[in-house]
PDB file of N, CA and C in Angstrom:
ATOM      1  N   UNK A   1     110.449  60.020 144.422  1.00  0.00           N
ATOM      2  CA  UNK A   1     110.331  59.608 145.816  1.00  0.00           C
ATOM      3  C   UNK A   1     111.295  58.465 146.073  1.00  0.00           C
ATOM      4  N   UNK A   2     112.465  58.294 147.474  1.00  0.00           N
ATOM      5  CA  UNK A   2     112.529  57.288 147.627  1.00  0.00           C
ATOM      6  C   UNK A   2     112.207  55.975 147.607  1.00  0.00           C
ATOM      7  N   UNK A   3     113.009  55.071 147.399  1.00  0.00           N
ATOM      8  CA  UNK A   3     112.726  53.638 147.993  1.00  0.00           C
ATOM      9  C   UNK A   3     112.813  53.052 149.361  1.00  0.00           C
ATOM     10  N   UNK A   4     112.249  52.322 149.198  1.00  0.00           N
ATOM     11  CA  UNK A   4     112.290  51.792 150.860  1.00  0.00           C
ATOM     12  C   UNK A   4     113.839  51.667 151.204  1.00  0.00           C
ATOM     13  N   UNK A   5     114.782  51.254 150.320  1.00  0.00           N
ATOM     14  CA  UNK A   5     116.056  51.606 151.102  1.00  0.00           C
ATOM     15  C   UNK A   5     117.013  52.587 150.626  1.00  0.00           C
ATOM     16  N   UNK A   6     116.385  53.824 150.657  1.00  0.00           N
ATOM     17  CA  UNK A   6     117.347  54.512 149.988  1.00  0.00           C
ATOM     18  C   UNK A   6     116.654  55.987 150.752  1.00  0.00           C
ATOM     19  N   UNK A   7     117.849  57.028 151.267  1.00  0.00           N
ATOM     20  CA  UNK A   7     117.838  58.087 151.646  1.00  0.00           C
ATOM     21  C   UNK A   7     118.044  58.930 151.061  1.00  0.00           C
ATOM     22  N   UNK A   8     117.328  60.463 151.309  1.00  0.00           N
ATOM     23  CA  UNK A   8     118.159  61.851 150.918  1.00  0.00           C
ATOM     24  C   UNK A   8     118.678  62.344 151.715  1.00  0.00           C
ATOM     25  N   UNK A   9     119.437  62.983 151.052  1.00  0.00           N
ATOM     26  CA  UNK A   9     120.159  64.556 152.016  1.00  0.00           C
ATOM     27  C   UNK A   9     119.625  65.047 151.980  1.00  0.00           C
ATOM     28  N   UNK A  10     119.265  65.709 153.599  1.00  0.00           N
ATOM     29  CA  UNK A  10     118.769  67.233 153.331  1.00  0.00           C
ATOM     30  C   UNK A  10     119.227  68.320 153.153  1.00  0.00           C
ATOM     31  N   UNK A  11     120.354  68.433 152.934  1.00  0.00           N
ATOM     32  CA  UNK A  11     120.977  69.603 152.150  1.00  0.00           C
ATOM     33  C   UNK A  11     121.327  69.589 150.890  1.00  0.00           C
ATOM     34  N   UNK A  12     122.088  68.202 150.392  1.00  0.00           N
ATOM     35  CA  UNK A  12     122.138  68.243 148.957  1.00  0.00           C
ATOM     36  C   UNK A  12     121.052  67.589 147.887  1.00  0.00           C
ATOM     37  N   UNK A  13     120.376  67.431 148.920  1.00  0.00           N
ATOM     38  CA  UNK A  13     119.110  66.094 148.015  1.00  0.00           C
ATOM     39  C   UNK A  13     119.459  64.773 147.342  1.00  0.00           C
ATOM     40  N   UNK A  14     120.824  65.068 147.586  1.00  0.00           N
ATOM     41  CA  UNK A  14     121.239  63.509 146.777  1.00  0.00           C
ATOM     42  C   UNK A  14     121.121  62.524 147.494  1.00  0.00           C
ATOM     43  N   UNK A  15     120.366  61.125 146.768  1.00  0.00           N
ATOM     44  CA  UNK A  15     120.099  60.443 147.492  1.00  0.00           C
ATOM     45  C   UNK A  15     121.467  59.014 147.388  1.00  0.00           C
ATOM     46  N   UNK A  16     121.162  58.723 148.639  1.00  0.00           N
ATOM     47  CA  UNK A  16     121.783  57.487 148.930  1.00  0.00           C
ATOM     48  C   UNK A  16     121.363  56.018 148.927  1.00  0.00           C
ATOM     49  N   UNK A  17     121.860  54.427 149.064  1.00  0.00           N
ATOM     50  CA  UNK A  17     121.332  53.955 149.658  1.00  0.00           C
ATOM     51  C   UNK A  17     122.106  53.710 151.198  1.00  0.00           C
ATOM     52  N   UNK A  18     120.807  53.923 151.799  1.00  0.00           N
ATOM     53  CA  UNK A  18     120.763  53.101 153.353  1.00  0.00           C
ATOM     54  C   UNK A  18     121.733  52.242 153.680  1.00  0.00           C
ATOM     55  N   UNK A  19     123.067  52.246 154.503  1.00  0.00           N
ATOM     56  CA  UNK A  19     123.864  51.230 154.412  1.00  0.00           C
ATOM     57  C   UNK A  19     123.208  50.409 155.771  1.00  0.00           C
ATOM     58  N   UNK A  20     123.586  49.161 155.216  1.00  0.00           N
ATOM     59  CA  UNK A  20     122.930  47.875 155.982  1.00  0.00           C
ATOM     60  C   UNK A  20     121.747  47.644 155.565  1.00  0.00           C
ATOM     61  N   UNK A  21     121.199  48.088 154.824  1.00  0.00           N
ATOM     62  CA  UNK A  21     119.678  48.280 154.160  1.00  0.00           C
ATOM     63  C   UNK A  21     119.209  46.503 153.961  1.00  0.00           C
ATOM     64  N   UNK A  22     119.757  45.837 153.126  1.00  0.00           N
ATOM     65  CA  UNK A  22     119.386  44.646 152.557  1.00  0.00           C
ATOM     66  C   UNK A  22     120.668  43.974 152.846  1.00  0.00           C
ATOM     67  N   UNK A  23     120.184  42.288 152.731  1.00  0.00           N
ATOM     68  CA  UNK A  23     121.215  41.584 153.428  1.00  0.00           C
ATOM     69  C   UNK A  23     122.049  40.642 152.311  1.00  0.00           C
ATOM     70  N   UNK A  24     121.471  41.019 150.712  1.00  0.00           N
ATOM     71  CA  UNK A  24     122.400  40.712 149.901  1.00  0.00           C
ATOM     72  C   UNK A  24     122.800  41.739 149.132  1.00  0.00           C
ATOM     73  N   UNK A  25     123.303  41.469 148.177  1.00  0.00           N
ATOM     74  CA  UNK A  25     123.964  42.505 147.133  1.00  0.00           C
ATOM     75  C   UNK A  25     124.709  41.891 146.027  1.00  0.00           C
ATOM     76  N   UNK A  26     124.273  42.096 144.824  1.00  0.00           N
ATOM     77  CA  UNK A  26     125.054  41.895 143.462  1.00  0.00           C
ATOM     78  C   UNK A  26     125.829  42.810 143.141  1.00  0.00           C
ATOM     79  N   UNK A  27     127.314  42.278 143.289  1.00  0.00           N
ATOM     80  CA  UNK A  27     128.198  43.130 142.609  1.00  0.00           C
ATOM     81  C   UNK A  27     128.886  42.794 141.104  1.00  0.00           C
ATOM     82  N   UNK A  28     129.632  43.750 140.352  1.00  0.00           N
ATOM     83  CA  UNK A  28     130.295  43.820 139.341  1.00  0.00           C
ATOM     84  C   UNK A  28     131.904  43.838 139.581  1.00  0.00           C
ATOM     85  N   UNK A  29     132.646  43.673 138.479  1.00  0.00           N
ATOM     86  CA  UNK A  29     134.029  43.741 138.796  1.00  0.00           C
ATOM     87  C   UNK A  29     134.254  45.009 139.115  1.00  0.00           C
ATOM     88  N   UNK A  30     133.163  45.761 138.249  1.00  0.00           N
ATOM     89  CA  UNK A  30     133.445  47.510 138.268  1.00  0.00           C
ATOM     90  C   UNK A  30     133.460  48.201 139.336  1.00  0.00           C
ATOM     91  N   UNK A  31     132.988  46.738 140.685  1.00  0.00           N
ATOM     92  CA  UNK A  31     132.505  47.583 141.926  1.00  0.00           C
ATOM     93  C   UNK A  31     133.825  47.003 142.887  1.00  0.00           C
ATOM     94  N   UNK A  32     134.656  46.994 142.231  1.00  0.00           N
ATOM     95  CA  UNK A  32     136.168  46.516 142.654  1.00  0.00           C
ATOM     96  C   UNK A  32     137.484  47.349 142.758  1.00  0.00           C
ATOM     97  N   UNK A  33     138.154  47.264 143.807  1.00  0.00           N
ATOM     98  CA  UNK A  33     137.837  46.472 144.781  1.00  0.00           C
ATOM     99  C   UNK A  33     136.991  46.565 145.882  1.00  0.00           C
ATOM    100  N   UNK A  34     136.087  45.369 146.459  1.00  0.00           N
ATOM    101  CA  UNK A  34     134.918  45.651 147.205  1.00  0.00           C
ATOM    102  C   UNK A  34     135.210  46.168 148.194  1.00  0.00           C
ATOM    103  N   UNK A  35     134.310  46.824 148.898  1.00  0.00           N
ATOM    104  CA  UNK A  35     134.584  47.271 150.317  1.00  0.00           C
ATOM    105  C   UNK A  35     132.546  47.704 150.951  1.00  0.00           C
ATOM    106  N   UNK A  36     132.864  47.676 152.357  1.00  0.00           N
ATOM    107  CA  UNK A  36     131.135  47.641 152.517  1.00  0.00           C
ATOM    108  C   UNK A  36     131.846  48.174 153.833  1.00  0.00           C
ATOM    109  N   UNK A  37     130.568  49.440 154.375  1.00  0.00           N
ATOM    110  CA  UNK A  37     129.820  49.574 153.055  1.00  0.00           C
ATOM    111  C   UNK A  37     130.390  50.373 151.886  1.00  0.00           C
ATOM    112  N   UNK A  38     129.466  50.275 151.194  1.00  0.00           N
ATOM    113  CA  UNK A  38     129.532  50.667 149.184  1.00  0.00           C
ATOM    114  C   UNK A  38     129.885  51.835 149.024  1.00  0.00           C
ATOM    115  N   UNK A  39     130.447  52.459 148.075  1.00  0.00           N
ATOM    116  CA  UNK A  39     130.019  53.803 147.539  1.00  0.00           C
ATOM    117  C   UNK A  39     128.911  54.207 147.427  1.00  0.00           C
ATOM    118  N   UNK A  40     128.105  55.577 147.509  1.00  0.00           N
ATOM    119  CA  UNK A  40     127.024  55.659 147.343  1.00  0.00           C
ATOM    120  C   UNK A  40     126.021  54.978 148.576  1.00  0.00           C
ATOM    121  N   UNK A  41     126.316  54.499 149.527  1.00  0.00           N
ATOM    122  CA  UNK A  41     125.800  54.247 150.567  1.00  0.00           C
ATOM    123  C   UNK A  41     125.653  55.655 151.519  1.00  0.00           C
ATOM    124  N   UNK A  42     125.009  55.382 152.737  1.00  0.00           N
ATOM    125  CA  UNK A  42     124.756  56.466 153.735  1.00  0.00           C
ATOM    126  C   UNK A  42     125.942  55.865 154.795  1.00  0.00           C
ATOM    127  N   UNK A  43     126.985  56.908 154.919  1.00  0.00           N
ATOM    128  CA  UNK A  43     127.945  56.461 156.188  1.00  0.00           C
ATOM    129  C   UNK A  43     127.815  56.617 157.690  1.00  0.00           C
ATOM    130  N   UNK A  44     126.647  57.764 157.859  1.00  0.00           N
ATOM    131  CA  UNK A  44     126.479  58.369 159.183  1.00  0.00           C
ATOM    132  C   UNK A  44     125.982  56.989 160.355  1.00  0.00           C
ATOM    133  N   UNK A  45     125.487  56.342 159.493  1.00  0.00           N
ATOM    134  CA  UNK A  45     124.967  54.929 160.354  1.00  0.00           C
ATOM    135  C   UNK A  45     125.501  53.901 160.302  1.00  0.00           C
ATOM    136  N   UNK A  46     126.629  53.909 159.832  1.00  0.00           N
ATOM    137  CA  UNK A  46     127.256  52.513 159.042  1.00  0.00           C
ATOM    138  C   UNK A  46     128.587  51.875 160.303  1.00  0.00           C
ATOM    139  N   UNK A  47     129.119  50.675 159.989  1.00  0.00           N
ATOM    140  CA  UNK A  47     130.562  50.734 160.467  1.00  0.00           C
ATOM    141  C   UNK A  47     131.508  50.716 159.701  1.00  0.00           C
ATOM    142  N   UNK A  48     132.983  51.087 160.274  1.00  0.00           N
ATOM    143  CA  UNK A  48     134.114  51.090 159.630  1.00  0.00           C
ATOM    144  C   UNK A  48     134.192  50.432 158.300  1.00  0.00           C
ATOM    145  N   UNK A  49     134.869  51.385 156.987  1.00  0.00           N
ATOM    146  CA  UNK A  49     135.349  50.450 156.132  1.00  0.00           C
ATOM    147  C   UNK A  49     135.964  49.333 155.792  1.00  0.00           C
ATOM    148  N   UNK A  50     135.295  48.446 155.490  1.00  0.00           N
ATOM    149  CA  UNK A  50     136.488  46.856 155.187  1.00  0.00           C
ATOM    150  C   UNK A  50     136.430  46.488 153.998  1.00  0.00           C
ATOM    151  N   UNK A  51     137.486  46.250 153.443  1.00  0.00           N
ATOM    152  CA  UNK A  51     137.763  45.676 152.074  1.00  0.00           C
ATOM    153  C   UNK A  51     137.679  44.207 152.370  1.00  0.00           C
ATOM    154  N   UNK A  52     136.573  43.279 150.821  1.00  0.00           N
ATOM    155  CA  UNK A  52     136.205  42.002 151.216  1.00  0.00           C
ATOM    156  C   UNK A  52     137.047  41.916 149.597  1.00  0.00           C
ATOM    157  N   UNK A  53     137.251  40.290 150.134  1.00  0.00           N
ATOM    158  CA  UNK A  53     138.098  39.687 149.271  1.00  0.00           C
ATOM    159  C   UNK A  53     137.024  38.669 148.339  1.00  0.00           C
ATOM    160  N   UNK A  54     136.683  38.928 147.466  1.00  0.00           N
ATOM    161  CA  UNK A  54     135.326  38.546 146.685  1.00  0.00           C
ATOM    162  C   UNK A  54     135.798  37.983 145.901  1.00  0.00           C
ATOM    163  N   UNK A  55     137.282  38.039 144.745  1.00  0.00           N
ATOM    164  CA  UNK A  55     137.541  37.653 143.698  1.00  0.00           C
ATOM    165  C   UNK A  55     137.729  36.154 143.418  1.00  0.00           C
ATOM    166  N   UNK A  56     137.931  35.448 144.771  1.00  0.00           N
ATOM    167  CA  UNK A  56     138.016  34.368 144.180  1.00  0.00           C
ATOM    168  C   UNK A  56     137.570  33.198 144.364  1.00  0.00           C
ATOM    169  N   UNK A  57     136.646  33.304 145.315  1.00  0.00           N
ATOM    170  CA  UNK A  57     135.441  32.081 145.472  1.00  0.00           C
ATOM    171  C   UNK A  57     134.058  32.578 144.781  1.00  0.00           C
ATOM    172  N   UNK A  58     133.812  34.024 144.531  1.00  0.00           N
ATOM    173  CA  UNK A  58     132.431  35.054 144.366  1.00  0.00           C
ATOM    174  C   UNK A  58     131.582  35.247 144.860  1.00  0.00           C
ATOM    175  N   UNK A  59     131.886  34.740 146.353  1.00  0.00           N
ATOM    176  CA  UNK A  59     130.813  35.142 147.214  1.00  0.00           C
ATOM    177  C   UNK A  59     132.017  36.059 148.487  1.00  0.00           C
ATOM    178  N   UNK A  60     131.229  36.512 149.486  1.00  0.00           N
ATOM    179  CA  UNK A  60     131.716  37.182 150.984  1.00  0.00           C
ATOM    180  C   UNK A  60     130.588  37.674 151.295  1.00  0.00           C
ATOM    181  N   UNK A  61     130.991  37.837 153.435  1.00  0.00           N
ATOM    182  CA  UNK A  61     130.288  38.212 153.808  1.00  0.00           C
ATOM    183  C   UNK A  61     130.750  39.502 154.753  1.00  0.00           C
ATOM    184  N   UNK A  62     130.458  40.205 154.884  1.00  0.00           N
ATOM    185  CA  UNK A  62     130.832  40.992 155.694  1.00  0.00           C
ATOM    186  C   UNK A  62     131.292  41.194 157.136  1.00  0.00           C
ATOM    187  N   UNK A  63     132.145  40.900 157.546  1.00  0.00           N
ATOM    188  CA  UNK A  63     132.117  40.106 159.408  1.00  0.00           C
ATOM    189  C   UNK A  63     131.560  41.896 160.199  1.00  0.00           C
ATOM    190  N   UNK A  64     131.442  42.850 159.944  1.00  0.00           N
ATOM    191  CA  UNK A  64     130.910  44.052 160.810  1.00  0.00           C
ATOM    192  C   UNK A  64     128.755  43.776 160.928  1.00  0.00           C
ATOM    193  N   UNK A  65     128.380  43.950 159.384  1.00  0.00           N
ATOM    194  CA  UNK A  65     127.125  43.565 159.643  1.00  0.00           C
ATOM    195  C   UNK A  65     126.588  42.378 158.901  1.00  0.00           C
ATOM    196  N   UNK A  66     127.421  41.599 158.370  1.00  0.00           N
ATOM    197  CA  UNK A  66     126.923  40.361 158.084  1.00  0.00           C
ATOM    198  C   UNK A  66     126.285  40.460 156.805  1.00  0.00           C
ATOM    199  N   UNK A  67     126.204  41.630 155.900  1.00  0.00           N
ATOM    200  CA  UNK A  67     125.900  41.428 154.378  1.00  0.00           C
ATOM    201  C   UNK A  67     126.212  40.381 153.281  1.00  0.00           C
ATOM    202  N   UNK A  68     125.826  39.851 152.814  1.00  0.00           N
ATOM    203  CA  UNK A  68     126.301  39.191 151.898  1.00  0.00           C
ATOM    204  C   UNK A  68     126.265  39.837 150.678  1.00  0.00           C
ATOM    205  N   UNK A  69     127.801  39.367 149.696  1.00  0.00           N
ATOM    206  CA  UNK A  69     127.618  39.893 148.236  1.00  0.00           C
ATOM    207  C   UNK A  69     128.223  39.164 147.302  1.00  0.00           C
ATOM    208  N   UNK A  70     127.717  39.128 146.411  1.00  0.00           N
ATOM    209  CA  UNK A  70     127.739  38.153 145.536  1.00  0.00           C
ATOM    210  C   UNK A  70     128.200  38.449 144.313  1.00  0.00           C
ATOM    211  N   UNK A  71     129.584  38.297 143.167  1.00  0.00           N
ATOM    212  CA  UNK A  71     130.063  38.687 142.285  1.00  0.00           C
ATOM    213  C   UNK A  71     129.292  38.252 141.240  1.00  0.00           C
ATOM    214  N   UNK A  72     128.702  39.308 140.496  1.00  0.00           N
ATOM    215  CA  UNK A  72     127.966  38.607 139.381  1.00  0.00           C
ATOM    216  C   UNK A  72     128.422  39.080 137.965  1.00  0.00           C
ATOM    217  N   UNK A  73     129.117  38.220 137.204  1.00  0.00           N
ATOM    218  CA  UNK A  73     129.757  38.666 135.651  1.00  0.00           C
ATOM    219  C   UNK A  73     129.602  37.099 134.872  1.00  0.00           C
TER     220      UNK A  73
END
């Protein structure tokens, strides 16, 4: 069963998470370079892709919905 922020398809069943779901996020280098929303997010509800520049303070925020994410290594 889902999580509270996370969707299926109803055609492929694969699930997603919810983009805009939660208002932080831990990322990896692996999840580089950033962009929000994520891979593996739901796009049908989302806005435009933006690449955030995370590498070198380790924090950003998203200026479309205001996510915050946080580089964690």
């Amino acid at each position: 069963m889902p999580g509270s922020n996370t969707a299926v398809d109803a055609r492929s069943g694969k699930r997603y998470i919810e983009a805009n779901a939660e208002n932080r996020y831990e990322v990896t280098r692996a999840d580089l370079p950033l962009h929000c929303p994520m891979d593996g997010m739901s796009l049908w509800n989302s806005h435009p892709r933006v690449y955030l520049p995370i590498e070198d303070s380790g924090r950003v925020k998203c200026p479309y919905c205001g996510a915050d994410y946080v580089l964690k290594d």
